[in-house]
N, C-alpha and C. Protein backbone atom coordinates (compact mmCIF):
# COMPACT_ATOMS: atom_id res chain seq x y z
N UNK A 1 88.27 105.16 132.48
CA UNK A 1 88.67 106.02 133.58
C UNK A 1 89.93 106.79 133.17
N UNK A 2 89.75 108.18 133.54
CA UNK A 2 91.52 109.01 132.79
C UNK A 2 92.58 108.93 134.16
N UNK A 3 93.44 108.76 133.59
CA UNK A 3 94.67 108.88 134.49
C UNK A 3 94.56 109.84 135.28
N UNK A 4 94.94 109.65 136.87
CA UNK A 4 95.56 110.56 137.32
C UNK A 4 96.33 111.70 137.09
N UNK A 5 96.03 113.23 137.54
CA UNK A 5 96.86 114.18 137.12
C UNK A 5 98.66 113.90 137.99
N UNK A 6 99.96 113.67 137.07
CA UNK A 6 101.02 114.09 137.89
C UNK A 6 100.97 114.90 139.11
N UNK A 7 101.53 114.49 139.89
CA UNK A 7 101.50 115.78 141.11
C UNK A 7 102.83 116.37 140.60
N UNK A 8 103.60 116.06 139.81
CA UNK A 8 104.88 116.80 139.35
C UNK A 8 104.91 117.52 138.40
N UNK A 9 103.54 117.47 137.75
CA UNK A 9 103.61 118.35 136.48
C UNK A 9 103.89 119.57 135.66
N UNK A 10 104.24 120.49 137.05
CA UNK A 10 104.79 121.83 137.19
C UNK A 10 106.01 122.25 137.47
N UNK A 11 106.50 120.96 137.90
CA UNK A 11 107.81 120.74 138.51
C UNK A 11 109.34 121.65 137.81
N UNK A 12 109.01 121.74 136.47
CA UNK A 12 109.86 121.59 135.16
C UNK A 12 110.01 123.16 135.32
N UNK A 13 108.83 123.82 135.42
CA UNK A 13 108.68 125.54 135.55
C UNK A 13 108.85 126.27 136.90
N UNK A 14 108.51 125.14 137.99
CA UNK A 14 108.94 126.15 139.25
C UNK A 14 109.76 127.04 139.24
N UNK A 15 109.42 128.80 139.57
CA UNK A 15 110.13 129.44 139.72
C UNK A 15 110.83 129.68 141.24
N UNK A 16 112.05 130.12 140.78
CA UNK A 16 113.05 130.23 141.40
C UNK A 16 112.53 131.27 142.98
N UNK A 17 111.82 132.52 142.61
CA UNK A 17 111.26 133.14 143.61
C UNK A 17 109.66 133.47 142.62
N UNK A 18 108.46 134.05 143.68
CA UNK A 18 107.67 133.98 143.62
C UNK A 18 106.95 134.05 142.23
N UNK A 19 106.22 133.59 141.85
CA UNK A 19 105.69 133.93 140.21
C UNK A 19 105.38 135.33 139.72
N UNK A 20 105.90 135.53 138.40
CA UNK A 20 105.39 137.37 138.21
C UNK A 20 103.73 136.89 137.77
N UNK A 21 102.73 138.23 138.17
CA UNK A 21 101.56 137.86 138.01
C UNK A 21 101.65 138.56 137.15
N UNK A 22 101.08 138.05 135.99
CA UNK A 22 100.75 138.84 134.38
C UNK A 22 99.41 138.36 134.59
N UNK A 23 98.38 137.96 135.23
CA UNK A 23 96.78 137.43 135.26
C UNK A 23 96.03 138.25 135.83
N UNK A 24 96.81 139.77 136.42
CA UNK A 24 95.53 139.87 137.01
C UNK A 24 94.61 141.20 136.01
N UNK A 25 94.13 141.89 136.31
CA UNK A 25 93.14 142.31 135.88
C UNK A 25 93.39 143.65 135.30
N UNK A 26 94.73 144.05 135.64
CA UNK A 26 94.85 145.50 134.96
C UNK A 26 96.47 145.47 134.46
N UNK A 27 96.77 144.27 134.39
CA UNK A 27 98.54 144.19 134.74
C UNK A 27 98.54 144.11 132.60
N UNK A 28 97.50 143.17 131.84
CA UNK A 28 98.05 143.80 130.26
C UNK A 28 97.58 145.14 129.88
N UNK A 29 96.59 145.73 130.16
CA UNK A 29 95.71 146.92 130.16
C UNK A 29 97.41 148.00 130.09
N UNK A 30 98.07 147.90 131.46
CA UNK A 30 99.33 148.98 131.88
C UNK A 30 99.96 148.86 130.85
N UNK A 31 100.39 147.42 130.74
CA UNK A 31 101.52 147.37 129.64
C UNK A 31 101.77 147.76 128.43
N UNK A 32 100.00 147.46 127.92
CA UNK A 32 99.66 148.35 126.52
C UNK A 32 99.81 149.37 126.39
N UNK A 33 99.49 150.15 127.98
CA UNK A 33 99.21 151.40 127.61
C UNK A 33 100.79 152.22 127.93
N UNK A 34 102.09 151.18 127.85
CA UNK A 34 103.66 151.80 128.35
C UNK A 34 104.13 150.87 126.79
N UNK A 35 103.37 150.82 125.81
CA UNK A 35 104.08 150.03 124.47
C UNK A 35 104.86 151.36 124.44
N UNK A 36 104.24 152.26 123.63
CA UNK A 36 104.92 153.07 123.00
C UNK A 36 106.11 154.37 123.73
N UNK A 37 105.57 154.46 124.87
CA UNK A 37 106.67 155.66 125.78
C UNK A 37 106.29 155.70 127.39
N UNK A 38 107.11 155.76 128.14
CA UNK A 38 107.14 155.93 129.90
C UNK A 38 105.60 156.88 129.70
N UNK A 39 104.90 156.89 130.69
CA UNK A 39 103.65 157.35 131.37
C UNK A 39 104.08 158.11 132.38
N UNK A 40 102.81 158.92 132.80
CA UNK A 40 102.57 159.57 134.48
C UNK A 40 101.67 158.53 134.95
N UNK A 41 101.32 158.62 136.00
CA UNK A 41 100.02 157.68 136.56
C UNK A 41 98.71 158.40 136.58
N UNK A 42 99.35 159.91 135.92
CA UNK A 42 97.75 160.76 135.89
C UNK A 42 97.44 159.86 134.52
N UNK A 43 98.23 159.86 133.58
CA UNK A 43 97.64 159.26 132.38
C UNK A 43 97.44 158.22 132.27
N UNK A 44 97.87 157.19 132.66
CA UNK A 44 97.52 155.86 132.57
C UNK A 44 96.21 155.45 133.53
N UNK A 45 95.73 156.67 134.51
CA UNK A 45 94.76 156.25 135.51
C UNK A 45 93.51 156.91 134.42
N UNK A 46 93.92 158.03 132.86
CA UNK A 46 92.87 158.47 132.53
C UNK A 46 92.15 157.61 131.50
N UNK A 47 93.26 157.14 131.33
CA UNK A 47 92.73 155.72 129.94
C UNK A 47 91.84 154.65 130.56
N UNK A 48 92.14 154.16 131.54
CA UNK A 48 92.06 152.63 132.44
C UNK A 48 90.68 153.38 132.89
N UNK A 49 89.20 153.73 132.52
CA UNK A 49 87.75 153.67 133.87
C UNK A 49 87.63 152.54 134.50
N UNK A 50 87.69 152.75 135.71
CA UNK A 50 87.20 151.87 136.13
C UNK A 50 88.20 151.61 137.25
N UNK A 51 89.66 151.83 137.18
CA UNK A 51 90.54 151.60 138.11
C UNK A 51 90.63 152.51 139.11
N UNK A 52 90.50 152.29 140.33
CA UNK A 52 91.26 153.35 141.46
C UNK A 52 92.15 153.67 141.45
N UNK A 53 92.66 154.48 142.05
CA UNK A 53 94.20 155.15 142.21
C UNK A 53 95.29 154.13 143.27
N UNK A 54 94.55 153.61 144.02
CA UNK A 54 94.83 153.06 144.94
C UNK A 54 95.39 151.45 144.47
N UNK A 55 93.83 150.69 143.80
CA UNK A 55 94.76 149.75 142.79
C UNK A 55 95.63 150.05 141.42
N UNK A 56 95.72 150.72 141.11
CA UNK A 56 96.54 151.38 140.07
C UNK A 56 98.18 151.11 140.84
N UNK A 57 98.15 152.00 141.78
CA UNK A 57 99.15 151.89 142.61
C UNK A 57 99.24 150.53 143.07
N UNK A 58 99.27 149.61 143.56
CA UNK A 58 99.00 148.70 143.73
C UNK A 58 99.65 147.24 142.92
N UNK A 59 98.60 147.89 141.28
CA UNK A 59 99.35 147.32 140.31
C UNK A 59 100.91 147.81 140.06
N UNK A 60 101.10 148.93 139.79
CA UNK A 60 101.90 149.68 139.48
C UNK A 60 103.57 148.69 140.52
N UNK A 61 102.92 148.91 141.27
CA UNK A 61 104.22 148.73 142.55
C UNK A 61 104.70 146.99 142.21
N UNK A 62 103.14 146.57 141.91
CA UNK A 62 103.61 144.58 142.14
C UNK A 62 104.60 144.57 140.66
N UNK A 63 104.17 145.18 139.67
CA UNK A 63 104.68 144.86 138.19
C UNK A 63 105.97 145.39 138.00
N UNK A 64 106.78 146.55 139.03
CA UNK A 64 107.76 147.18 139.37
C UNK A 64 108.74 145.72 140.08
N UNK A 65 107.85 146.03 141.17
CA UNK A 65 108.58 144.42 142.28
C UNK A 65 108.95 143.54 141.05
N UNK A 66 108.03 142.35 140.21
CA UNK A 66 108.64 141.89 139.31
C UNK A 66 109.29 142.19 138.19
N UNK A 67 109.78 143.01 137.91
CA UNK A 67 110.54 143.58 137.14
C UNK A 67 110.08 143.62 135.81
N UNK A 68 108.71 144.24 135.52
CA UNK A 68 108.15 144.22 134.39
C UNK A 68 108.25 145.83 134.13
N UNK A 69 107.94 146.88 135.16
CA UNK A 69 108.23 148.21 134.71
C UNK A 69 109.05 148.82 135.54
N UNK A 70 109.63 149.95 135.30
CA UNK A 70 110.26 150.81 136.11
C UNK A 70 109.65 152.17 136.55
N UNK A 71 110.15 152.44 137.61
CA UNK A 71 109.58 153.39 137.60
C UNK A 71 110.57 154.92 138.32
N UNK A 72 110.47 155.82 137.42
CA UNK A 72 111.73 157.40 137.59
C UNK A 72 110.78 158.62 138.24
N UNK A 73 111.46 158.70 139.01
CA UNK A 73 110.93 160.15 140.16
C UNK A 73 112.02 161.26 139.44
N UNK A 74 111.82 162.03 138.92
CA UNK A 74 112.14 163.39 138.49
C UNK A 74 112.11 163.99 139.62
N UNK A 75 113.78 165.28 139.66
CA UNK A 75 113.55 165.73 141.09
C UNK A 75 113.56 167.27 139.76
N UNK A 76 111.69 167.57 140.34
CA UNK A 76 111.60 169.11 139.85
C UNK A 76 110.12 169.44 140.92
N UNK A 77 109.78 170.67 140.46
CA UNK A 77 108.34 170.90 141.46
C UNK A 77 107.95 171.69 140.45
N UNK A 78 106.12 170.65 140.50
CA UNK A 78 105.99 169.62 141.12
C UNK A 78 106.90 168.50 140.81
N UNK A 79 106.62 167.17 141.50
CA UNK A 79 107.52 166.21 141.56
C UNK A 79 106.86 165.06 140.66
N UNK A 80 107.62 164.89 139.41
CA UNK A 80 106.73 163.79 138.12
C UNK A 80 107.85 162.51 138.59
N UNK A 81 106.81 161.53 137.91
CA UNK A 81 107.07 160.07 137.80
C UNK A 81 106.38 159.47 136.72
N UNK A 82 107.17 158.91 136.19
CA UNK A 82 106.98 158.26 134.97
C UNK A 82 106.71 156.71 135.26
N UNK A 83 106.39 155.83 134.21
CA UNK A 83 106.32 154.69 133.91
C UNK A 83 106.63 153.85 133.02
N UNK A 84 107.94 153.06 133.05
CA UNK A 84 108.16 152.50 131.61
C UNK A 84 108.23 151.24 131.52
N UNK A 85 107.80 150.87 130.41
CA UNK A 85 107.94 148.91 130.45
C UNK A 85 110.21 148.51 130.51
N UNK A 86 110.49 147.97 131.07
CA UNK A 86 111.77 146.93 131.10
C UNK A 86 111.31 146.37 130.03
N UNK A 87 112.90 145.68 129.68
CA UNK A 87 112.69 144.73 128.49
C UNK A 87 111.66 143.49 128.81
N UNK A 88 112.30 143.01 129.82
CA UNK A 88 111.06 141.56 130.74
C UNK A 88 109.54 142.26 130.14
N UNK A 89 109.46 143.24 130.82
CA UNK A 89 107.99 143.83 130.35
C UNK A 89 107.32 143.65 128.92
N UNK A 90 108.07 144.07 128.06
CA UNK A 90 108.40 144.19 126.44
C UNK A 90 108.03 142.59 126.31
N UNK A 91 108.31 141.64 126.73
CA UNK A 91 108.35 140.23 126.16
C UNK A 91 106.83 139.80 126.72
N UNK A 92 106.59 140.75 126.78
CA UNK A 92 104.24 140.47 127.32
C UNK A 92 103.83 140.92 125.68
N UNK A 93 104.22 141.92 125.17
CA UNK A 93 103.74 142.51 124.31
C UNK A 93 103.15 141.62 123.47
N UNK A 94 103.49 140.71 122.53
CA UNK A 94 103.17 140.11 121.50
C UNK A 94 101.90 138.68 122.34
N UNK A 95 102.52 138.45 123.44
CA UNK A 95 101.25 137.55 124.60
C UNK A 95 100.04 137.99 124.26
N UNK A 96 100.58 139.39 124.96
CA UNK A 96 98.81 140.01 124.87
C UNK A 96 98.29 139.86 123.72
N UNK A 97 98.59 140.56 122.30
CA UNK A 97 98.27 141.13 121.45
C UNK A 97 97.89 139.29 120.76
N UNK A 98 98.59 138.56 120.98
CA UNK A 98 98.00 136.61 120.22
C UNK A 98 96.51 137.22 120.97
N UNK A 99 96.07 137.19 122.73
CA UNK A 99 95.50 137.32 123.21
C UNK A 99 94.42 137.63 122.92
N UNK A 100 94.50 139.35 122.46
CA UNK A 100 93.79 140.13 121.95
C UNK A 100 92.47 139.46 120.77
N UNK A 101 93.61 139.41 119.94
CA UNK A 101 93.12 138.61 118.32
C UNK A 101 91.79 137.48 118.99
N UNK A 102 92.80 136.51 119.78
CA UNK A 102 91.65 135.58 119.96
C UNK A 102 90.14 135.68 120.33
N UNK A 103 90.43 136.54 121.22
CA UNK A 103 89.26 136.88 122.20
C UNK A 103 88.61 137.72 121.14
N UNK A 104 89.11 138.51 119.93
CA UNK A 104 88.02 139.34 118.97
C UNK A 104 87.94 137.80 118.01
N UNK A 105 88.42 137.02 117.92
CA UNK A 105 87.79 136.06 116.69
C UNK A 105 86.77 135.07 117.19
N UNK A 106 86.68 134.73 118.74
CA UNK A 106 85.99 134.09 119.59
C UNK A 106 85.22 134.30 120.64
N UNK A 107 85.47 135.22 120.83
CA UNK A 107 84.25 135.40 122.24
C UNK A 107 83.37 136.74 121.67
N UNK A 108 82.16 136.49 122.09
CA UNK A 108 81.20 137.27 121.52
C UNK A 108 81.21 138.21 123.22
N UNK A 109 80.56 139.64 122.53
CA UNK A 109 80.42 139.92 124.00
C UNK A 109 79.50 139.54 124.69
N UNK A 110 79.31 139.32 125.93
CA UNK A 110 77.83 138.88 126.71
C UNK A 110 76.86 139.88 127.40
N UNK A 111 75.81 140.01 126.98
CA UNK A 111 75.07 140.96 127.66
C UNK A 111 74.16 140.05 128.46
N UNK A 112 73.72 140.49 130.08
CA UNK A 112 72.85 140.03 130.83
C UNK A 112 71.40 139.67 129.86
């Protein structure tokens, strides 16, 4: 019979305020696509098929809240906004990219 799981086992990592979500579904996709220089959200919405504008925004705002990107309103007309990874942000980079590797040395793709 295996031991019981600790009920404390997380205890050690509890964060202080709410957890940053790096899991969800478009949050390494952004980051990759803010490695190299700040974005518009026209461009990062042209790379990403598949995303709405709406979750884009969405993402955009939660990964801001945790302090993974920033984000600069230019006062000109029209009115641009950029997107750039924070350093916090920057420390996903190499996550993903172990990530990446794995999933091309191990997972095959699945077709129905």
């Amino acid at each position: 019979m295996t031991q019981p799981l600790d009920s404390e086992m997380f205890a050690h990592c509890a964060p202080i305020r709410p957890p940053i979500r790096i899991g969800g579904k478009w949050t390494a996709k952004i980051v990759v696509c803010l490695t190299d220089a700040p974005r518009r959200f026209s461009e990062l919405e042209a790379v990403l098929p598949g995303i709405t504008p709406k979750v884009l925004t969405e993402s955009l705002r939660a990964m801001e809240r945790d302090g993974l990107v920033t984000r600069t309103a230019f006062d000109e007309h029209p009115p641009r906004v950029e997107y750039a990874l924070t350093p916090l942000g920057r420390t996903l980079l190499r996550p993903i990219a172990v990530a990446c590797r794995w999933t091309r040395m191990f997972i095959r793709e699945r077709r129905p």
